[in-house]
N, C-alpha and C. Protein backbone atom coordinates (compact mmCIF):
# COMPACT_ATOMS: atom_id res chain seq x y z
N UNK A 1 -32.46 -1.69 42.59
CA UNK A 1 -33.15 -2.87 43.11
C UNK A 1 -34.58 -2.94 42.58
N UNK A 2 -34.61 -2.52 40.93
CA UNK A 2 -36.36 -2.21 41.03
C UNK A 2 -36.74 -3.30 40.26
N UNK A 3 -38.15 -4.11 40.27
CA UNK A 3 -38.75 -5.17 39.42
C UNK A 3 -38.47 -4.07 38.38
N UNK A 4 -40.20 -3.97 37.84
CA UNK A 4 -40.25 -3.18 36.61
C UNK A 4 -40.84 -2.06 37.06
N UNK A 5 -40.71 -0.77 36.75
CA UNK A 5 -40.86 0.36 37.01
C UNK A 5 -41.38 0.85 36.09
N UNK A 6 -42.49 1.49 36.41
CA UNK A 6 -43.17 2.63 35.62
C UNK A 6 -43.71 3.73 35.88
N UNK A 7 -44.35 4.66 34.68
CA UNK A 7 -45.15 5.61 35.67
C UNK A 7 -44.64 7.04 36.34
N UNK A 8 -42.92 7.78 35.77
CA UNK A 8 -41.98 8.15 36.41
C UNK A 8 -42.51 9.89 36.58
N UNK A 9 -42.58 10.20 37.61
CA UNK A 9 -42.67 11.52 37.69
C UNK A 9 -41.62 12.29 38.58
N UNK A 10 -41.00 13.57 38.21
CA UNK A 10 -40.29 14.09 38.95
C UNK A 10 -40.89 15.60 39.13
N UNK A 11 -39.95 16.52 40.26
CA UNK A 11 -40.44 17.77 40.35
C UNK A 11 -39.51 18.49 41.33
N UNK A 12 -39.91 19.65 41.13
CA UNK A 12 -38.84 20.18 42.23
C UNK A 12 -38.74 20.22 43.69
N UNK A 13 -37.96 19.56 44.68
CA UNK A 13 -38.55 19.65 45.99
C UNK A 13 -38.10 21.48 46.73
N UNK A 14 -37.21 22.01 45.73
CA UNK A 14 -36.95 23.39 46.97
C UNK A 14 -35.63 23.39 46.60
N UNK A 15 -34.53 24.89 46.18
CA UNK A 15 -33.47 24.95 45.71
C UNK A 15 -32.91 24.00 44.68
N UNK A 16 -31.91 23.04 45.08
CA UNK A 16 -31.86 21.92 43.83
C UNK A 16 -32.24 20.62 43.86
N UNK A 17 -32.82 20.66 44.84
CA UNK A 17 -32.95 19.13 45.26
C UNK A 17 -34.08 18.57 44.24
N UNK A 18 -34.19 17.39 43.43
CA UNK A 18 -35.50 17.26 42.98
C UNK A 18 -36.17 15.75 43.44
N UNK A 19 -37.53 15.37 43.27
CA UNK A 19 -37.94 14.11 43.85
C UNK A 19 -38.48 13.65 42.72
N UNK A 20 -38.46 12.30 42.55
CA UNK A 20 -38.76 11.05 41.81
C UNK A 20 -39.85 10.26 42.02
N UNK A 21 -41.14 10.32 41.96
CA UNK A 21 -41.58 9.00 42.07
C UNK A 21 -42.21 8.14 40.92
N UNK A 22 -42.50 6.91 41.31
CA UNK A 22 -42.53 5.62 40.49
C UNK A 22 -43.60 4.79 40.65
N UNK A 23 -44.32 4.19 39.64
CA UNK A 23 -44.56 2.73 40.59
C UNK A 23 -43.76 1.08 40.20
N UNK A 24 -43.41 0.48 41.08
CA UNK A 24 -42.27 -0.40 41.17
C UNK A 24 -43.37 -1.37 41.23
N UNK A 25 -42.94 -2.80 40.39
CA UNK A 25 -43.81 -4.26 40.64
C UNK A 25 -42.64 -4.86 41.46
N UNK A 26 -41.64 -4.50 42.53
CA UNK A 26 -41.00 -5.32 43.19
C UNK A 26 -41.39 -7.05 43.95
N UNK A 27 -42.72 -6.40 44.53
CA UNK A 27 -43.26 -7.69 44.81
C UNK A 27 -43.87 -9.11 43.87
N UNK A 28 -43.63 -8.49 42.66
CA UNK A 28 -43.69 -9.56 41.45
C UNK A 28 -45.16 -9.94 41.28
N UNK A 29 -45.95 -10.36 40.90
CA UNK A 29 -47.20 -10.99 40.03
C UNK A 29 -48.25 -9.57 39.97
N UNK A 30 -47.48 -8.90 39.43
CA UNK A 30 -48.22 -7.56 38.66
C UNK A 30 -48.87 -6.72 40.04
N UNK A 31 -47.79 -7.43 41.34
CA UNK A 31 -48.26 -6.51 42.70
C UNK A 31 -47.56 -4.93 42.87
N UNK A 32 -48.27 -3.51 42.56
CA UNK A 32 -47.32 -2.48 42.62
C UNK A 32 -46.83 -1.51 43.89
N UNK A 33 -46.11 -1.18 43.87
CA UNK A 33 -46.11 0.32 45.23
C UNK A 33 -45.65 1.45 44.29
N UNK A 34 -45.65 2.66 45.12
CA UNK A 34 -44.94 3.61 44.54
C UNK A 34 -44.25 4.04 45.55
N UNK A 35 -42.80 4.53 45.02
CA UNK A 35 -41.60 4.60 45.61
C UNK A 35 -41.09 6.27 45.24
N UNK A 36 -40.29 6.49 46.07
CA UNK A 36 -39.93 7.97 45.79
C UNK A 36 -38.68 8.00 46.39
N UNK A 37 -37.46 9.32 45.45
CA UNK A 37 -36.29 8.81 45.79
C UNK A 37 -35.99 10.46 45.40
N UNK A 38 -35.11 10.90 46.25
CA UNK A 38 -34.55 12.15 46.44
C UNK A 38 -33.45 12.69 46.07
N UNK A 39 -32.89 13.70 45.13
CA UNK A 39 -31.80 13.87 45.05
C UNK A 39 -31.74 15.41 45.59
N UNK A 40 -30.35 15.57 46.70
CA UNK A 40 -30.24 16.87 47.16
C UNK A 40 -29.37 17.66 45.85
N UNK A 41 -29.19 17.59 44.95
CA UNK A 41 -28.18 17.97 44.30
C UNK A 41 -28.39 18.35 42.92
N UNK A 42 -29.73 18.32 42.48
CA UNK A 42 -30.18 18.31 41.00
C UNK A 42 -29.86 16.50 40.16
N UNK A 43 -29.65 16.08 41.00
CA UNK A 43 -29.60 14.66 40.38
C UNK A 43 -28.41 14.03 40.20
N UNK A 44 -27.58 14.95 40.56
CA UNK A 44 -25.98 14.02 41.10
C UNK A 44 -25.68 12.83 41.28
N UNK A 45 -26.21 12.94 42.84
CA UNK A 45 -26.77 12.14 43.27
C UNK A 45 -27.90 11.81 44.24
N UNK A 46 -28.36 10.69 44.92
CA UNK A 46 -29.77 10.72 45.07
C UNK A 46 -29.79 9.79 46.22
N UNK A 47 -30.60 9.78 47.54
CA UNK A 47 -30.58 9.46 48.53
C UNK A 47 -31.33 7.98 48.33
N UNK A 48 -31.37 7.38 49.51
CA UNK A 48 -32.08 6.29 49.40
C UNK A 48 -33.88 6.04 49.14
N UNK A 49 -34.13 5.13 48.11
CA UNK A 49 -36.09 5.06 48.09
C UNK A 49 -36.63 5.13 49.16
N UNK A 50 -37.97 5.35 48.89
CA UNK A 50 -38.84 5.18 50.72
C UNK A 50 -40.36 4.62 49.71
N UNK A 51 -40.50 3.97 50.29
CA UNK A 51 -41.81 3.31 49.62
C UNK A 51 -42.86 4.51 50.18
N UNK A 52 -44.06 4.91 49.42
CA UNK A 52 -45.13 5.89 50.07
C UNK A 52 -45.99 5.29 50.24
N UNK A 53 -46.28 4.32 49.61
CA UNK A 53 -48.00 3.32 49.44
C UNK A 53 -47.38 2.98 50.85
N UNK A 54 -47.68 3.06 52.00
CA UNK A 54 -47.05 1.89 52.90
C UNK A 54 -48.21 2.86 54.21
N UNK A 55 -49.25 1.46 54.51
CA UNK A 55 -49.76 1.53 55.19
C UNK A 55 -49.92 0.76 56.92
N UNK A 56 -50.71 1.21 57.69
CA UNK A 56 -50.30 0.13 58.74
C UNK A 56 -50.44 -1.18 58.44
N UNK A 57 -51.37 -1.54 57.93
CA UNK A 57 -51.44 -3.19 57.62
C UNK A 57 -51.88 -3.22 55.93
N UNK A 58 -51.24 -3.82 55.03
CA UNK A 58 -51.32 -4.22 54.27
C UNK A 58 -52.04 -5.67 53.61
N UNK A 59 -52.67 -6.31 52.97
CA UNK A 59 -53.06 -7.17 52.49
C UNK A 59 -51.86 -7.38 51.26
N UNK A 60 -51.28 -9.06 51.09
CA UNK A 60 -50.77 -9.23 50.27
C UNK A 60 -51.16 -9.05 49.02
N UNK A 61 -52.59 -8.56 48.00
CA UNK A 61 -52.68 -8.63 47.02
C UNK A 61 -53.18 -6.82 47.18
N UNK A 62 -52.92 -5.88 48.10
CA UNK A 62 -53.07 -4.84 47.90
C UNK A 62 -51.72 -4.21 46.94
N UNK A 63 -52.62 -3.25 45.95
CA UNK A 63 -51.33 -2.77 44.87
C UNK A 63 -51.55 -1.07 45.10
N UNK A 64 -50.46 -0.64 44.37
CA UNK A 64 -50.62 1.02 44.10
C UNK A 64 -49.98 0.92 43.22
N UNK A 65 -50.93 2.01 42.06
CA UNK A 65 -49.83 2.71 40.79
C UNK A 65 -50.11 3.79 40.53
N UNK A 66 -49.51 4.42 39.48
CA UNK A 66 -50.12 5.90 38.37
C UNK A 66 -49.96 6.51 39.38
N UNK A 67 -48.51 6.80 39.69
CA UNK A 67 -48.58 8.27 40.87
C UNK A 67 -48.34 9.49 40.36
N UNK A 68 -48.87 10.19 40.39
CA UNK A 68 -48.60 11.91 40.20
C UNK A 68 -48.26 12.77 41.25
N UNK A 69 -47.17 13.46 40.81
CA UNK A 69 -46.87 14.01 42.01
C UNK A 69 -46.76 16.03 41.21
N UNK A 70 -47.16 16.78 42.00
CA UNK A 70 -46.70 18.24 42.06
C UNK A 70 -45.33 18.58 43.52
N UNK A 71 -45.25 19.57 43.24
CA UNK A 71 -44.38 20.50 44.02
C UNK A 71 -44.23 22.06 43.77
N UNK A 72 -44.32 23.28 45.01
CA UNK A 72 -44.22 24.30 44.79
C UNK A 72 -42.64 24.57 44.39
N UNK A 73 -41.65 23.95 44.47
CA UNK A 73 -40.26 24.55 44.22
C UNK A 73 -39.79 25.10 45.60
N UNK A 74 -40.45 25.16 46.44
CA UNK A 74 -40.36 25.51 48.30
C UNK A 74 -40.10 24.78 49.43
N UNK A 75 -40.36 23.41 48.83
CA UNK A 75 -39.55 22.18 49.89
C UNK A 75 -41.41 21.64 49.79
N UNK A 76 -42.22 22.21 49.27
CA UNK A 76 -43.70 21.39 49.37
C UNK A 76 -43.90 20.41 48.38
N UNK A 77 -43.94 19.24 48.48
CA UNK A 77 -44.34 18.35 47.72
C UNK A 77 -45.75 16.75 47.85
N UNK A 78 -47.01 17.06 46.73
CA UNK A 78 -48.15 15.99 46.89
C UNK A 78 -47.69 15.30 45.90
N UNK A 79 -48.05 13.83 46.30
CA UNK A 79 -48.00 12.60 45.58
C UNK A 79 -49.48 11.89 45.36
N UNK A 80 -50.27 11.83 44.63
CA UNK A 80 -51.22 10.79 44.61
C UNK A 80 -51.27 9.86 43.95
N UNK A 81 -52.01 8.86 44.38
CA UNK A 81 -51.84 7.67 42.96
C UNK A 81 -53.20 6.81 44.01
N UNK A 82 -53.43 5.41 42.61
CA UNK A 82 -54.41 4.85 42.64
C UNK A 82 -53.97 3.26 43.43
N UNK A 83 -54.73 3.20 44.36
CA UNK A 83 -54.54 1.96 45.30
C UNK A 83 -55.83 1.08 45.19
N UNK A 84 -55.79 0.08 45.06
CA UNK A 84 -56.33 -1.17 45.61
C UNK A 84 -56.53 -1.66 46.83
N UNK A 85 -57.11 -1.32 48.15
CA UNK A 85 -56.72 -1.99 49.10
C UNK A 85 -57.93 -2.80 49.52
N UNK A 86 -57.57 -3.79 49.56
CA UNK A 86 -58.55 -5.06 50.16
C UNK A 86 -59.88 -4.84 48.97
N UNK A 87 -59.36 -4.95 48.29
CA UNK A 87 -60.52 -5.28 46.96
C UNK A 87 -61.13 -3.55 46.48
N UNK A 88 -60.63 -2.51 46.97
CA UNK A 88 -61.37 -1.68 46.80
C UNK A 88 -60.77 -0.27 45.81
N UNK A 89 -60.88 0.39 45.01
CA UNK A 89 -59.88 1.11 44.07
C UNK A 89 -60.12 2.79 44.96
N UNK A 90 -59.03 3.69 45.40
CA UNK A 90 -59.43 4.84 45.78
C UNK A 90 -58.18 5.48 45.43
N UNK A 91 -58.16 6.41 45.61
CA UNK A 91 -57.10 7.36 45.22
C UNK A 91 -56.32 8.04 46.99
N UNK A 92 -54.83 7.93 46.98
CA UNK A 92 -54.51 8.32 48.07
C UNK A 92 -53.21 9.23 47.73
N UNK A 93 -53.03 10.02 48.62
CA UNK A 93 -52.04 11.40 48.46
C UNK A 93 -51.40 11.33 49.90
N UNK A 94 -50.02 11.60 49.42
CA UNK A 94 -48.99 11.68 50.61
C UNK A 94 -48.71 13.44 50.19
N UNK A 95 -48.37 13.82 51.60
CA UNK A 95 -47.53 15.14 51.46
C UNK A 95 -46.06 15.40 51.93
N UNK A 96 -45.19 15.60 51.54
CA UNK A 96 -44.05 16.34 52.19
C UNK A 96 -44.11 17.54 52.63
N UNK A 97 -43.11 18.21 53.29
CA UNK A 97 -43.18 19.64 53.31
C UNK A 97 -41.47 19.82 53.56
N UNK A 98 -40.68 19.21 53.65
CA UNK A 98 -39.38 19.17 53.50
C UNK A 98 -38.41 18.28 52.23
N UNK A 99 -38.96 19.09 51.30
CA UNK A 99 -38.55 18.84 50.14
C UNK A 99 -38.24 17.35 49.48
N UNK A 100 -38.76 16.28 50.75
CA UNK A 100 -39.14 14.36 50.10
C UNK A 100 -38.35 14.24 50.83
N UNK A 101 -37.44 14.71 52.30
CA UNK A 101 -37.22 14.29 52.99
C UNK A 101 -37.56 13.13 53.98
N UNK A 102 -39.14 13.62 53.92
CA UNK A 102 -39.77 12.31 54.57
C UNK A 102 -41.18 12.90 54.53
N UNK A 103 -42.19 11.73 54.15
CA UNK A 103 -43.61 11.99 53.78
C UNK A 103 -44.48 11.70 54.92
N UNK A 104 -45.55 12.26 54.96
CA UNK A 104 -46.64 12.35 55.72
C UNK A 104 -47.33 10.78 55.25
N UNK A 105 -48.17 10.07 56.07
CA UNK A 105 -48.99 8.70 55.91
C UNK A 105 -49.69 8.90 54.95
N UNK A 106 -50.09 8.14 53.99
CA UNK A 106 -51.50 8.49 53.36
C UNK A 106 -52.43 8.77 53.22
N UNK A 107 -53.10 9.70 52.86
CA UNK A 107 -54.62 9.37 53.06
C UNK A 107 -55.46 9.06 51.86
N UNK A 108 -56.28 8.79 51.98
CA UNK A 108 -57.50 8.29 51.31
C UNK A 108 -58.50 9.50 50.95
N UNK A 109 -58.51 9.76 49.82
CA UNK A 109 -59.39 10.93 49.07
C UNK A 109 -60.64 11.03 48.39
N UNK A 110 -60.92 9.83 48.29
CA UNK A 110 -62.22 9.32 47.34
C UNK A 110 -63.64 9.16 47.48
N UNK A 111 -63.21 8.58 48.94
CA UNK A 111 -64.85 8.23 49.54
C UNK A 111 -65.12 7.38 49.05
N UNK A 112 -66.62 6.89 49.01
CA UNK A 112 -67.24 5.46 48.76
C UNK A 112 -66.77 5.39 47.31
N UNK A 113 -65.97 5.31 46.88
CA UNK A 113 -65.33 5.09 45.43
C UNK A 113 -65.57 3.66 45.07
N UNK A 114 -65.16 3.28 43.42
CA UNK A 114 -65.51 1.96 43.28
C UNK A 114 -64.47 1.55 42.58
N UNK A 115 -64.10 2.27 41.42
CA UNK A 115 -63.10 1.63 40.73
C UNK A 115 -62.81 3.61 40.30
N UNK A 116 -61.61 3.83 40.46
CA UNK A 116 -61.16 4.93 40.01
C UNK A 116 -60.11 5.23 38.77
N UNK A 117 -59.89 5.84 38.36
CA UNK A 117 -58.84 6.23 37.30
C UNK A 117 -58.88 7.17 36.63
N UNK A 118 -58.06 7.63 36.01
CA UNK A 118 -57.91 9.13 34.75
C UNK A 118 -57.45 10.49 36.15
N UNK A 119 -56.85 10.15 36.78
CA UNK A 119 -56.78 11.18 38.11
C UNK A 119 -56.00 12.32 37.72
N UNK A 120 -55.96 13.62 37.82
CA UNK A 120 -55.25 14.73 37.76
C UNK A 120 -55.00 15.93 39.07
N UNK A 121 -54.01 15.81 39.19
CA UNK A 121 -54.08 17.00 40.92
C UNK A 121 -53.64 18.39 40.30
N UNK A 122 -54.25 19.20 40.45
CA UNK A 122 -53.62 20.91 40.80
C UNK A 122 -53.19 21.37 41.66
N UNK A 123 -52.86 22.61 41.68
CA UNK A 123 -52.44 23.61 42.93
C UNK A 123 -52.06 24.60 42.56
N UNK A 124 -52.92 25.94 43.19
CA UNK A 124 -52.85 27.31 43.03
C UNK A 124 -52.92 27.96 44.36
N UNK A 125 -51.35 28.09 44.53
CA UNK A 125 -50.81 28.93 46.12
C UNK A 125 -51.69 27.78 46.91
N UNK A 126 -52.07 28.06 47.97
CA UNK A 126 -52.77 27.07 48.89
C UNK A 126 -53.90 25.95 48.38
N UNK A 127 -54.65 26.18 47.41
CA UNK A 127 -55.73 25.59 46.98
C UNK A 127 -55.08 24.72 45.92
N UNK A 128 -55.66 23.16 46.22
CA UNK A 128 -55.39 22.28 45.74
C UNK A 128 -56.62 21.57 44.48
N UNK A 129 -57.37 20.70 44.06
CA UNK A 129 -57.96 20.35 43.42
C UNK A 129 -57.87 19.29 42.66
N UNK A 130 -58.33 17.72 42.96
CA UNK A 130 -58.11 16.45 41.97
C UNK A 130 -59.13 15.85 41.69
N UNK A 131 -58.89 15.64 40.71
CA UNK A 131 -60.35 15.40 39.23
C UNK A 131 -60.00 13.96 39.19
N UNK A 132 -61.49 13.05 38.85
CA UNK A 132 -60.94 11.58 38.40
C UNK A 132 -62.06 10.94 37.82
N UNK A 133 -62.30 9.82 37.51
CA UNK A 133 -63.17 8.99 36.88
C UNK A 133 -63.32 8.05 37.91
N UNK A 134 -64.94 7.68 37.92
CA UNK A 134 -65.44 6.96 38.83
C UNK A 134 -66.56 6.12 38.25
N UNK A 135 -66.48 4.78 38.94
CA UNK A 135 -67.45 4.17 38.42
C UNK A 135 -68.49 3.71 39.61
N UNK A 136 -68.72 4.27 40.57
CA UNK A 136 -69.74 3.90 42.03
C UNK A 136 -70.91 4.12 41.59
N UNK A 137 -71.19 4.38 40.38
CA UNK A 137 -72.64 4.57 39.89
C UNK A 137 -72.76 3.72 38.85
N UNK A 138 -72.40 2.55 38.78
CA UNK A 138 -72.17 1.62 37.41
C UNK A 138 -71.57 2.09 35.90
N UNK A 139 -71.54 3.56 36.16
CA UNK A 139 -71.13 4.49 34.81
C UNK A 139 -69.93 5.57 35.00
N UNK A 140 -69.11 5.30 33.99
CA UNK A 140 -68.14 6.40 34.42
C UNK A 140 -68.58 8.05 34.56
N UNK A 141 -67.92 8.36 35.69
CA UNK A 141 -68.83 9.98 35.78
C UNK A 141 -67.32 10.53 36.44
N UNK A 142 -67.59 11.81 36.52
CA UNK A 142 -66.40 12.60 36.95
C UNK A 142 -66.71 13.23 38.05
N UNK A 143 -65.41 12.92 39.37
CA UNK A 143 -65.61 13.83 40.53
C UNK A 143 -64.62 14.41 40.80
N UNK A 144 -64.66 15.26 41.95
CA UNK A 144 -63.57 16.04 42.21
C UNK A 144 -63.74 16.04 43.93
N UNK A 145 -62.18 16.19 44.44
CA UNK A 145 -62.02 17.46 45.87
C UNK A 145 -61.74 18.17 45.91
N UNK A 146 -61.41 18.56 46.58
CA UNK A 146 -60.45 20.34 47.07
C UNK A 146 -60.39 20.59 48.15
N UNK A 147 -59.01 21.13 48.52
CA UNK A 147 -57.94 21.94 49.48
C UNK A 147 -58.12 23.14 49.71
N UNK A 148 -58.05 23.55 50.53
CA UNK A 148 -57.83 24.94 50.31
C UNK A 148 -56.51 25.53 51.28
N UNK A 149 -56.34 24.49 52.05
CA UNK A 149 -54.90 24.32 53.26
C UNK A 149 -54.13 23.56 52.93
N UNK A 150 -53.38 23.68 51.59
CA UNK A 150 -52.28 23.10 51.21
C UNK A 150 -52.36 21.64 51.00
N UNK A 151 -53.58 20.80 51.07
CA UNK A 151 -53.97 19.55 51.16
C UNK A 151 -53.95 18.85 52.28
N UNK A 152 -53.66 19.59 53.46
CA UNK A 152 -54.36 18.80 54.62
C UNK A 152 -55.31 18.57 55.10
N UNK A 153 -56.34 19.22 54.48
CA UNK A 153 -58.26 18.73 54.77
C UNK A 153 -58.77 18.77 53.14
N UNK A 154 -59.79 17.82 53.29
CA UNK A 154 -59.92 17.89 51.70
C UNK A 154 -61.84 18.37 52.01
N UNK A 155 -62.18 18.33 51.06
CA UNK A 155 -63.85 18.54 51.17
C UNK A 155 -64.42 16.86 50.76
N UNK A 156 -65.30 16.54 50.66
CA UNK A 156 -66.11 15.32 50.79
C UNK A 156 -65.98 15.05 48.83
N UNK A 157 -66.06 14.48 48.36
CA UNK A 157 -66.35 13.93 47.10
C UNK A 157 -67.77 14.34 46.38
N UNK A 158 -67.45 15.63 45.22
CA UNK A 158 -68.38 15.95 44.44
C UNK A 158 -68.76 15.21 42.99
N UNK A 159 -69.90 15.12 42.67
CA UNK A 159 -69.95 15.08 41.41
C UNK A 159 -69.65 16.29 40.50
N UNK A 160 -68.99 16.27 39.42
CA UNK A 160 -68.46 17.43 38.46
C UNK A 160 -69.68 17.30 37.02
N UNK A 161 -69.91 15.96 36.67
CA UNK A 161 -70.27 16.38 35.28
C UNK A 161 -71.99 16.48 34.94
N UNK A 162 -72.55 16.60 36.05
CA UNK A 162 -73.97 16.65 35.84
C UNK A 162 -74.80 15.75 35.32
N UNK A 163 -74.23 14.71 34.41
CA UNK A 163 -75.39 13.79 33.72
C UNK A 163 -76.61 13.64 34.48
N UNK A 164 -77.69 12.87 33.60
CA UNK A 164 -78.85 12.70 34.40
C UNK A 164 -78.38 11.91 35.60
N UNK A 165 -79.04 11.16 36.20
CA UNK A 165 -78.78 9.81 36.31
C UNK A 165 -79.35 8.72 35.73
N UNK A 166 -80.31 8.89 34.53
CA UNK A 166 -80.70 7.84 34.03
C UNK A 166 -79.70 7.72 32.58
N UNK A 167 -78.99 8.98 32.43
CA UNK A 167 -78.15 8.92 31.37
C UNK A 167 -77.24 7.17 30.93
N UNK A 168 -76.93 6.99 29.58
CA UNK A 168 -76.14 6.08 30.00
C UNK A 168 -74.90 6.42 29.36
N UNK A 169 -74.43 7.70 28.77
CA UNK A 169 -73.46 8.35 28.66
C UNK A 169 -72.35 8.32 29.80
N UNK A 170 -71.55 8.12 29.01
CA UNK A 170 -69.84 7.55 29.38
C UNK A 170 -69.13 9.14 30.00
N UNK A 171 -68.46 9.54 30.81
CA UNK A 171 -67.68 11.01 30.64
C UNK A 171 -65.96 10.30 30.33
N UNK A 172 -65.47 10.99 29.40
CA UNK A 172 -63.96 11.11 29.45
C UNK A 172 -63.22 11.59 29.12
N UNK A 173 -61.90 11.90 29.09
CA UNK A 173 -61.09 13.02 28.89
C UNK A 173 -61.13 13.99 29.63
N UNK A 174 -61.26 14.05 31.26
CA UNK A 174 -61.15 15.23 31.79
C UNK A 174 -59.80 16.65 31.52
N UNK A 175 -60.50 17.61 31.64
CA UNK A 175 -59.07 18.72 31.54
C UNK A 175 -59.46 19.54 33.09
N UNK A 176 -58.58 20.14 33.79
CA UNK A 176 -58.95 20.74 34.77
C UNK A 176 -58.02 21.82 35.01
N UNK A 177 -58.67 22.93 35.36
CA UNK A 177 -57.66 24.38 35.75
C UNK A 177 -58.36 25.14 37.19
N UNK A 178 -57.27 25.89 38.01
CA UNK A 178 -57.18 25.50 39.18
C UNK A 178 -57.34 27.12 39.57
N UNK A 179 -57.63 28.27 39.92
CA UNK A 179 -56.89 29.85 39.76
C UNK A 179 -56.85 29.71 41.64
N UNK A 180 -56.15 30.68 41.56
CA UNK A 180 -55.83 30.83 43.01
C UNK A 180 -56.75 31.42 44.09
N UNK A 181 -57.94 32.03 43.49
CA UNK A 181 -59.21 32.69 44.20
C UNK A 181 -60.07 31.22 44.91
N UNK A 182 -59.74 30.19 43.87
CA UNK A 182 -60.32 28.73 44.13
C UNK A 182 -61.19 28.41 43.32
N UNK A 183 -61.46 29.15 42.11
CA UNK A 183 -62.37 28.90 41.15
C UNK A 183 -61.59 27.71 40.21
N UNK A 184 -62.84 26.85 40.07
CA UNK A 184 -62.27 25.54 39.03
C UNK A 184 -63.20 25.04 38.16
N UNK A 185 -62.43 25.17 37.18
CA UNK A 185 -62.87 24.98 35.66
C UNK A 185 -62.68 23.24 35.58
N UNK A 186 -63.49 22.29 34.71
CA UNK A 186 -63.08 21.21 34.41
C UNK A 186 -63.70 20.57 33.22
N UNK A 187 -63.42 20.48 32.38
CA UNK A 187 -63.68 20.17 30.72
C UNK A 187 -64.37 18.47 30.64
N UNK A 188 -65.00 17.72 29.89
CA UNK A 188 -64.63 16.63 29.75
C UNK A 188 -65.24 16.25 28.42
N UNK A 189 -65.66 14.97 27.43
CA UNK A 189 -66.39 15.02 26.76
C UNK A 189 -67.31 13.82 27.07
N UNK A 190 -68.11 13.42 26.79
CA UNK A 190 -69.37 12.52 27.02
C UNK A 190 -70.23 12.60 25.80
C-alpha cells in the first residue's frame, strides 16, 4: 500500500526476526512518514506496518523522512529521522525493546534546532551518540547528544565543531565513532 518509498533501512531485531524502516509519501504532495514493518522469520514473512512519525496531534503539512535505524541483535532497536513539525526541522528517535514489536512515542532530540540534516546515530553497549548539521546559527555547524541509558535520557544539545562564531565557514561531512567507555570522536571538514 506504499506511495513512493524511500530511504530503506533494515537491522536485526533479536534471533531472526529483522525490522524495516522507510519513509513513505503515502499522504501524497511530497507529505512523508516513516513506517516500519517486521519480519519474525528472517524475511519470510513480515507482519503488518506501524507508522512511527505518529504523534498526538499532527498538522496536515507536518512531514518525516531519512530514518536511520540501529539495533543490538537482542530485541533492542532506535529509529531516528528528520521531522518537520509545524514549520520547525528537529530530529526524533523512537525505541523498541521487543524486537519492533511495538515502539515507544517519539521524542524530540534537538532542541532549539532550525533546520537539521546529515544525521548519524551510534551505539556502544549502553551509550548512544547522534551527530547532525544545524543551521540555528544562520551557518551550518555540527552538534551532537548522548545516552548513556540505552537512549532513554539524552543530554541537552552540544556544539561539536568549535568555529569562531564570527567564522563564516560551512562544516560538512561529519564521521563519528562511539567506544564503549563513552569517549567520542567526530571528524568533519570546513
Amino acid at each position: 500500500t506504499s506511495g513512493k518509498a524511500s530511504d530503506a533501512n533494515i537491522a536485526w531485531g533479536g534471533g531472526r526476526s529483522l525490522v524495516a524502516v522507510w519513509t513513505d509519501e503515502r499522504r501524497g504532495m511530497q507529505l512523508f512518514d516513516v513506517y516500519a514493518r517486521r519480519s519474525p522469520d528472517g524475511g519470510t514473512t513480515w507482519e503488518p506496518e506501524q507508522v512511527l512519525s505518529r504523534f498526538p496531534q499532527n498538522l496536515p503539512s507536518d512531514l518525516f523522512a531519512r530514518p536511520e535505524l540501529i539495533g543490538d541483535g537482542q530485541g533492542r532497536l532506535w529509529a531516528v529521522w528528520v521531522g518537520v513539525k509545524s514549520g520547525r526541522s528537529s530530529l526524533y528517535l523512537c525505541r523498541s525493546m521487543d524486537g519492533g514489536r511495538t515502539w515507544m512515542d517519539p521524542a524530540a532530540l534537538t532542541g532549539n534546532s532550525q533546520s537539521v540534516f546529515g544525521h548519524s546515530l551510534h551505539r556502544a553497549g549502553q551509550r548512544m551518540l547522534l551527530v547532525w548539521h544545524d543551521t540555528r546559527t544562520g551557518l551550518d555547524r555540527l552538534y551532537a547528544v548522548s545516552s548513556s541509558d540505552a537512549g532513554v535520557t539524552w543530554t541537552e544539545p552540544a556544539r561539536v565543531d568549535h568555529l569562531p562564531a564570527d567564522s563564516a565557514a560551512q562544516t560538512s561531512s561529519p564521521a563519528a565513532l562511539l567506544s564503549a567507555d563513552g569517549e567520542a570522536m567526530v571528524a568533519w571538514q570546513d
